[in-house]
N, C-alpha and C. Protein backbone atom coordinates (compact mmCIF):
# COMPACT_ATOMS: atom_id res chain seq x y z
N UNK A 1 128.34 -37.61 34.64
CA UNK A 1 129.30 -36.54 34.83
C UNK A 1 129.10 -35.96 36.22
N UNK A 2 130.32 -35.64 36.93
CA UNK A 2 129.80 -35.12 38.41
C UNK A 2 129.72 -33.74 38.26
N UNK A 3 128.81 -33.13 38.71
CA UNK A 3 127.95 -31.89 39.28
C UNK A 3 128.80 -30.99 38.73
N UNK A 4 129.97 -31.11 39.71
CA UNK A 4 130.88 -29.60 39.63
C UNK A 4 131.52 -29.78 38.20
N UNK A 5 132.12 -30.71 38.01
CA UNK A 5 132.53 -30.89 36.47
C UNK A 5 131.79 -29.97 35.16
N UNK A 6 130.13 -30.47 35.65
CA UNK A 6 129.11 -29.83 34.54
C UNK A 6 128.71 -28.26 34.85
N UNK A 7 129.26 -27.93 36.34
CA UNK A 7 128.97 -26.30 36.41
C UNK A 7 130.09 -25.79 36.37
N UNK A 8 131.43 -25.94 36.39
CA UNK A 8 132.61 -25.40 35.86
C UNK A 8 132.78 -25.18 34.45
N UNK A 9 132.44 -26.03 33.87
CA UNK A 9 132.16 -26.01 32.22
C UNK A 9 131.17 -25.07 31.79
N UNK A 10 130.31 -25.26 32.09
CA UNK A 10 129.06 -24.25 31.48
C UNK A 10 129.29 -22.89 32.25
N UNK A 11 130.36 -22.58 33.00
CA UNK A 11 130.38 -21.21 33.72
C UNK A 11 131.44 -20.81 32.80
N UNK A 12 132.40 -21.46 32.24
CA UNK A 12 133.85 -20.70 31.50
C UNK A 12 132.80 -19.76 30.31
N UNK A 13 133.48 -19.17 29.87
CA UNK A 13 133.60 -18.22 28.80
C UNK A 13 133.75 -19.05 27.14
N UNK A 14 132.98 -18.06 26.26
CA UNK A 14 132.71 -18.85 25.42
C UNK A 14 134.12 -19.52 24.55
N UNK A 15 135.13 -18.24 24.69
CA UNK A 15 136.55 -19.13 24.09
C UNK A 15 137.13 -20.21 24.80
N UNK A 16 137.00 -20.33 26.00
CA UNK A 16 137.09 -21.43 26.65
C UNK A 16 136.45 -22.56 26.21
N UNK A 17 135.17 -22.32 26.33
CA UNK A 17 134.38 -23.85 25.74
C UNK A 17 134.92 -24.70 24.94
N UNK A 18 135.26 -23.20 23.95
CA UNK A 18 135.41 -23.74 22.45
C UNK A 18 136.71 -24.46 22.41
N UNK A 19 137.88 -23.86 23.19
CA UNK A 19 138.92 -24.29 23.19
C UNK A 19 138.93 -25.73 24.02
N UNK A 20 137.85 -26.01 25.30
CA UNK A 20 137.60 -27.39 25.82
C UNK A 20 136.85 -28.35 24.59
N UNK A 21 136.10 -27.93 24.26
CA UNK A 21 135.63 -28.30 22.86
C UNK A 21 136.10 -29.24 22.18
N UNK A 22 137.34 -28.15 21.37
CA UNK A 22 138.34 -28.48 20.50
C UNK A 22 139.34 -29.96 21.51
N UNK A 23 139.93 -29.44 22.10
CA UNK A 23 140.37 -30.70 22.68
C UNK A 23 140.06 -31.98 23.06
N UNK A 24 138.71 -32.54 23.81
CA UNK A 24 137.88 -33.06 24.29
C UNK A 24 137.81 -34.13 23.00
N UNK A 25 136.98 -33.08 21.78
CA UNK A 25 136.29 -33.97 20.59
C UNK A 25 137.75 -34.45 19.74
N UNK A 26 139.09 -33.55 20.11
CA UNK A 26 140.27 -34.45 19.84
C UNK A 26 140.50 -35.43 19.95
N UNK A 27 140.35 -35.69 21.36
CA UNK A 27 140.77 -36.97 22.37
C UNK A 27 139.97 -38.28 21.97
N UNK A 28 138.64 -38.07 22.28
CA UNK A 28 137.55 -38.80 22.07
C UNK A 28 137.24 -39.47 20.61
N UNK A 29 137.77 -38.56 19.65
CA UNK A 29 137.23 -38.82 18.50
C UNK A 29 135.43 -38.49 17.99
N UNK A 30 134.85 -37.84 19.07
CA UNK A 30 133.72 -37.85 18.49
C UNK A 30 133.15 -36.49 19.13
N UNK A 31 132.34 -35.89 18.39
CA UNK A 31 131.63 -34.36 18.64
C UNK A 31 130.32 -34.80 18.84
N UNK A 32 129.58 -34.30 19.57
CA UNK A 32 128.06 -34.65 20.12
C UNK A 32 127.05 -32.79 19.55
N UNK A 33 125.72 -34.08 18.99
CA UNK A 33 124.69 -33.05 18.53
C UNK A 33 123.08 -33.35 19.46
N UNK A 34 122.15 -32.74 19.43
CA UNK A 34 120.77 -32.89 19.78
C UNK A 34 120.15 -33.06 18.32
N UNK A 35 119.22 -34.74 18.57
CA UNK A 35 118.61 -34.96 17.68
C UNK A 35 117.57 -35.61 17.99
N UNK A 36 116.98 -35.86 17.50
CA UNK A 36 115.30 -37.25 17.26
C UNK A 36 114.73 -37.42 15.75
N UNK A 37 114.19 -36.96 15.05
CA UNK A 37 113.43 -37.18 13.82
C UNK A 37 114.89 -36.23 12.81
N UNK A 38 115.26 -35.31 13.33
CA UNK A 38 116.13 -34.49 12.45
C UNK A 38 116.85 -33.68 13.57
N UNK A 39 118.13 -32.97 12.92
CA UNK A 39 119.03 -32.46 14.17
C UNK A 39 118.47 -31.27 14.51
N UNK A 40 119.22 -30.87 15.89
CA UNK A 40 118.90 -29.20 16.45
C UNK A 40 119.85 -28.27 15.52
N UNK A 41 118.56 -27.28 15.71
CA UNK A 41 118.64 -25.73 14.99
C UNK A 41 119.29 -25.01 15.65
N UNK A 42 119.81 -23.62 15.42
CA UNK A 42 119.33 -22.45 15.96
C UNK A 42 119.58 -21.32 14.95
N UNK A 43 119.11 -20.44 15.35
CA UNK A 43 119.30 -18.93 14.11
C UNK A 43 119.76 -18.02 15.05
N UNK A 44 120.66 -16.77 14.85
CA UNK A 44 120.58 -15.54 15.20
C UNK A 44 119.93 -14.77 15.37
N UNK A 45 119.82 -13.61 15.56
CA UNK A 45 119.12 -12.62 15.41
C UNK A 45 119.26 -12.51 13.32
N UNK A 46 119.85 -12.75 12.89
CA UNK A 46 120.07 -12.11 11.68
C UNK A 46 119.30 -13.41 10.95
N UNK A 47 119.39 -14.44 11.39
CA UNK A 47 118.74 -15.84 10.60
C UNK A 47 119.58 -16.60 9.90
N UNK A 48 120.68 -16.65 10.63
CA UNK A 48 121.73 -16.95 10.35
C UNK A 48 121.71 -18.82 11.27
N UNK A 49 121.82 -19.55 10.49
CA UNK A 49 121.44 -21.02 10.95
C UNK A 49 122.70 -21.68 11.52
N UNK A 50 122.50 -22.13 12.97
CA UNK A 50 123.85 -22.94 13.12
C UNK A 50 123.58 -24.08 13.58
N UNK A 51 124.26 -25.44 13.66
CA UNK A 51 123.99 -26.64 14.61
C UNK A 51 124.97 -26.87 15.77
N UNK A 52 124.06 -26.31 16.81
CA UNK A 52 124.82 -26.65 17.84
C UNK A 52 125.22 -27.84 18.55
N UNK A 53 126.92 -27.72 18.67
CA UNK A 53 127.24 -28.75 18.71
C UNK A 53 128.42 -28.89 20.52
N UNK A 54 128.73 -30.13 20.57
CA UNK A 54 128.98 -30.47 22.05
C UNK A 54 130.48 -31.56 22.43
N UNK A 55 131.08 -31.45 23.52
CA UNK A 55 131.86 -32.36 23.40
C UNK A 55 131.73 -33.87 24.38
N UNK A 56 130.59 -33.64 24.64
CA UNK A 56 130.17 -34.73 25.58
C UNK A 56 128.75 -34.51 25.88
N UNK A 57 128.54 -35.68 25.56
CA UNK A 57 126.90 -36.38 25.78
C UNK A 57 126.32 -35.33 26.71
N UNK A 58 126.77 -35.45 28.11
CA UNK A 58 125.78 -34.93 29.29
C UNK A 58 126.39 -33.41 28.96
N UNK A 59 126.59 -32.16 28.49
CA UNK A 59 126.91 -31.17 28.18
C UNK A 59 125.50 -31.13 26.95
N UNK A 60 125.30 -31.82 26.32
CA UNK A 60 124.23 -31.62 25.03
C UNK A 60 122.98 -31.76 25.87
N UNK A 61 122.77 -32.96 26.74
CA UNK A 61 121.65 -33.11 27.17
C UNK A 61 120.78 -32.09 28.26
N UNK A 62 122.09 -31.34 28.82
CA UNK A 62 121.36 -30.32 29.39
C UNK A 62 120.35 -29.38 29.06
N UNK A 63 120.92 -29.35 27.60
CA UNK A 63 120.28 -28.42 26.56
C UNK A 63 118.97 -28.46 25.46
N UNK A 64 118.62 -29.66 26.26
CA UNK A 64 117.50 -30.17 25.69
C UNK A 64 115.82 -29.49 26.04
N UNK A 65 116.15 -28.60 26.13
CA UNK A 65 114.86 -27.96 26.68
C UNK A 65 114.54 -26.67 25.29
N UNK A 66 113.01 -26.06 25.80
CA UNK A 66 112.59 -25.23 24.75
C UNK A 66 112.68 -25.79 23.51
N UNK A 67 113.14 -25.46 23.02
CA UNK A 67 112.96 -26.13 21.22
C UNK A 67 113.20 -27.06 21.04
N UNK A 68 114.46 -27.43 21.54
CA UNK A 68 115.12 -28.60 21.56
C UNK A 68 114.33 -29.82 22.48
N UNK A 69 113.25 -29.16 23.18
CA UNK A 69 112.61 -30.91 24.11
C UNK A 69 112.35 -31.82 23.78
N UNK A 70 113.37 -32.64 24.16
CA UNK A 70 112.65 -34.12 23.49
C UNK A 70 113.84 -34.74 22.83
N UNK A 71 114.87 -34.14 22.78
CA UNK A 71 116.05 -34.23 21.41
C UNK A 71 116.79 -34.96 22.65
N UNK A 72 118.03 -36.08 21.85
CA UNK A 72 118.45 -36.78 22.69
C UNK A 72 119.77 -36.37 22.24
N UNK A 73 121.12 -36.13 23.24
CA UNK A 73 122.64 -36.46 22.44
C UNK A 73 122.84 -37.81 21.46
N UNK A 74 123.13 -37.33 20.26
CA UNK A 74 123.70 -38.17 19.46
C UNK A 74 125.31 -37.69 18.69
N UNK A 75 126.05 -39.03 18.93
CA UNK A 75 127.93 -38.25 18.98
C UNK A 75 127.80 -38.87 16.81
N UNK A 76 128.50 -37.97 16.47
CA UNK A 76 129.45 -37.87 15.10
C UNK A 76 130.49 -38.21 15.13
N UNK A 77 131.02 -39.27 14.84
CA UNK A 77 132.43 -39.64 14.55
C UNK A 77 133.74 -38.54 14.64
N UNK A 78 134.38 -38.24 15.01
CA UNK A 78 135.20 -37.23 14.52
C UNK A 78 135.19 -37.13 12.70
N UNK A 79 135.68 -38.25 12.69
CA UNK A 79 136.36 -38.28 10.80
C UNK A 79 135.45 -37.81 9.93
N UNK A 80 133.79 -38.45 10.29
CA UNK A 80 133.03 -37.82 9.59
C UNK A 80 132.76 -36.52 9.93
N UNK A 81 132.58 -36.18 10.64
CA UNK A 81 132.26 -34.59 10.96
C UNK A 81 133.10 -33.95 9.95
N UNK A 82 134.61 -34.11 9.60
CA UNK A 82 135.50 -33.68 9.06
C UNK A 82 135.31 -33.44 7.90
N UNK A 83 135.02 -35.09 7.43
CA UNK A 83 134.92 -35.53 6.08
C UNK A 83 133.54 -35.15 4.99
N UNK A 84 132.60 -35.16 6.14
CA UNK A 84 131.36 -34.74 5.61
C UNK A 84 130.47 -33.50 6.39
N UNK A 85 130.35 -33.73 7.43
CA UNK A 85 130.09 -32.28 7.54
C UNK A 85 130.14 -31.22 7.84
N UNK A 86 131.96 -30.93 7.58
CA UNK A 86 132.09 -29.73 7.10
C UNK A 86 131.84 -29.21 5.97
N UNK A 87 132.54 -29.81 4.69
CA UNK A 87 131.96 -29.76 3.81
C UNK A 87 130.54 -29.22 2.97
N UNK A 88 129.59 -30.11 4.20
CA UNK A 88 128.15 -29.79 3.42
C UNK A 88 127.94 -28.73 4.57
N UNK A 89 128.20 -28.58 5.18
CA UNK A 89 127.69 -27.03 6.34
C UNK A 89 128.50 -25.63 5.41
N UNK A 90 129.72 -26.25 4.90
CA UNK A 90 130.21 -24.93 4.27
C UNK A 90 129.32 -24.58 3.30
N UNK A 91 129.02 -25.96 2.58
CA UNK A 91 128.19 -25.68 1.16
C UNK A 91 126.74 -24.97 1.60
N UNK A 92 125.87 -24.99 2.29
CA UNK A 92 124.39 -24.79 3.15
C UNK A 92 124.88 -23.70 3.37
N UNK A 93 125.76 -22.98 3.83
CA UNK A 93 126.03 -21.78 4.75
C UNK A 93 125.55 -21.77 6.20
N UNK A 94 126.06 -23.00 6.67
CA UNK A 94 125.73 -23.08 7.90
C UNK A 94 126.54 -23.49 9.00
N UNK A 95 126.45 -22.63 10.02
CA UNK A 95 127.49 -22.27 10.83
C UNK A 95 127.29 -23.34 12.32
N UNK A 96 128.39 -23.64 13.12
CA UNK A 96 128.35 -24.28 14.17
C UNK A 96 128.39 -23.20 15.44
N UNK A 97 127.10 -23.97 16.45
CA UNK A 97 126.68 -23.45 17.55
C UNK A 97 127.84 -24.10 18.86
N UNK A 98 128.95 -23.37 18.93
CA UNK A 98 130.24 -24.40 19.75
C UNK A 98 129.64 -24.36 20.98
N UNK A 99 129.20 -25.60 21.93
CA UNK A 99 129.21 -25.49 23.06
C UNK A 99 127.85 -24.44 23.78
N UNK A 100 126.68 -24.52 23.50
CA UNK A 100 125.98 -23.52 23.91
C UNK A 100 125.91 -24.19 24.98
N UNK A 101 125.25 -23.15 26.24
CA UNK A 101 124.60 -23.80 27.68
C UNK A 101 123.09 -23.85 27.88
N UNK A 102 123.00 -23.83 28.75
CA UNK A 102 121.29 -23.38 28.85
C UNK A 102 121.06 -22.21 28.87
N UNK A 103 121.50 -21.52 29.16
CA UNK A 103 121.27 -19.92 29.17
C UNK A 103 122.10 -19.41 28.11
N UNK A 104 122.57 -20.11 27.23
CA UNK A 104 123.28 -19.06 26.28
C UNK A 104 123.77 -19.51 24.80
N UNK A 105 123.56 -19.14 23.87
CA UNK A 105 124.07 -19.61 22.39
C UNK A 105 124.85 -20.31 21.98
N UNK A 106 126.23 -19.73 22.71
CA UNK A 106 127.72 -20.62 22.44
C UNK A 106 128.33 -19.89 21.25
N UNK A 107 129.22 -20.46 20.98
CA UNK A 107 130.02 -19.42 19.91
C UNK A 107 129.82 -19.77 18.33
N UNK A 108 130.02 -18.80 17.94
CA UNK A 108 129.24 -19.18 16.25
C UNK A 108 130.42 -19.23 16.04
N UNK A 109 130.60 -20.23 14.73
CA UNK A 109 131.92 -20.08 13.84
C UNK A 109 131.66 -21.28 13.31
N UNK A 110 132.24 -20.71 11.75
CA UNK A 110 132.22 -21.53 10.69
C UNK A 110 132.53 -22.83 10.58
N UNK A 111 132.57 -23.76 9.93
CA UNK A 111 132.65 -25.31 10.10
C UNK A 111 133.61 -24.94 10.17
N UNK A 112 134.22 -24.65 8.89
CA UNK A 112 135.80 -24.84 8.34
C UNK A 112 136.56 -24.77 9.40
N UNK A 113 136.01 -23.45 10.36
CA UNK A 113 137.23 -23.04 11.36
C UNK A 113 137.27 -24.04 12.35
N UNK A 114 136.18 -24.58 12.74
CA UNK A 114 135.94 -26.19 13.45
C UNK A 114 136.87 -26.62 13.25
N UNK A 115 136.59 -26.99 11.91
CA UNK A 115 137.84 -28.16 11.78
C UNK A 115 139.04 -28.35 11.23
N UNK A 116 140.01 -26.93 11.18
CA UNK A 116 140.60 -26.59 11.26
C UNK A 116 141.51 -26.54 12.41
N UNK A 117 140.76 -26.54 13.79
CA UNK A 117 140.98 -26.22 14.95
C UNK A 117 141.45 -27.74 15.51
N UNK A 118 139.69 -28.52 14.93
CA UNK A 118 140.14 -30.04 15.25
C UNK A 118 141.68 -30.58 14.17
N UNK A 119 141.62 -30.43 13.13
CA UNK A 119 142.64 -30.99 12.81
C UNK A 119 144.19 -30.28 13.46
N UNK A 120 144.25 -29.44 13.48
CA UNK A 120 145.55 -29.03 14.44
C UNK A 120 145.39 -29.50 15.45
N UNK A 121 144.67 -29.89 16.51
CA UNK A 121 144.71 -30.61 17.99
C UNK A 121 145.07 -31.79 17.84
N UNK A 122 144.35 -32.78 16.84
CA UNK A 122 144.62 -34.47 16.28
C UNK A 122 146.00 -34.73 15.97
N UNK A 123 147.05 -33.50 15.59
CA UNK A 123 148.06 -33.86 15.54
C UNK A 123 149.34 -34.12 15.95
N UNK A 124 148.36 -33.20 17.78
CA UNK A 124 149.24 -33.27 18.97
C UNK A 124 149.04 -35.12 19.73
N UNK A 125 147.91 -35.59 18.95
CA UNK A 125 147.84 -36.77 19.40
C UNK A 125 148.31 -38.26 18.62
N UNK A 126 148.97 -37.59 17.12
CA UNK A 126 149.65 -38.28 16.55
C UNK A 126 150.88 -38.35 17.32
């Protein structure tokens, strides 16, 4: 990915992300996570659990530091993400980390609304 590409992105605002996000993992068909033995965490202040998630490989890998060291991008199908884990994230009570950077969380919100978001974009590409 070139330079400015990856610091224009990580400088927008978190509805932005989310909304590059949403489009991106449209196009592509596939949403990107940090993993190795098991996927990346994170909690709130409240302990509130989310998996943060990405729309491109080198956007995840930045983020591989502190807790996450060592964790490599690994992409989710679109369909499954859909098909399965939303589903089991709704069931867990566990929320998606949209787009965090290095310096910052990213936006919390529920699977459902994920993919909700994704399925209305997929149908601008039908």
């Amino acid at each position: 990915m070139h330079p400015e590409k990856l610091k224009r992105a990580l400088a927008q605002l978190g509805d932005e992300r989310f909304d590059y996000l949403v489009r991106k993992v449209a196009d592509f068909e596939e949403i990107w996570c940090l993993a190795n033995e098991g996927w990346a965490s994170c909690a709130d202040d409240s302990g509130q659990v989310a998996v943060p998630m990405w729309s491109e490989a080198d956007f995840a890998a930045v983020c591989a530091t502190g807790d996450w060291e060592g964790m490599r991008p690994k992409p989710i199908e679109l369909v499954d993400f859909l098909d399965n884990w939303v589903p089991g994230m709704m069931r867990d009570n566990c929320m998606v980390a949209v787009f965090p950077t290095p310096s910052g969380r990213g936006v919390l919100v529920e699977a459902s609304h994920l993919g909700e978001a994704l399925e209305e974009e997929k149908k601008q590409y039908e």
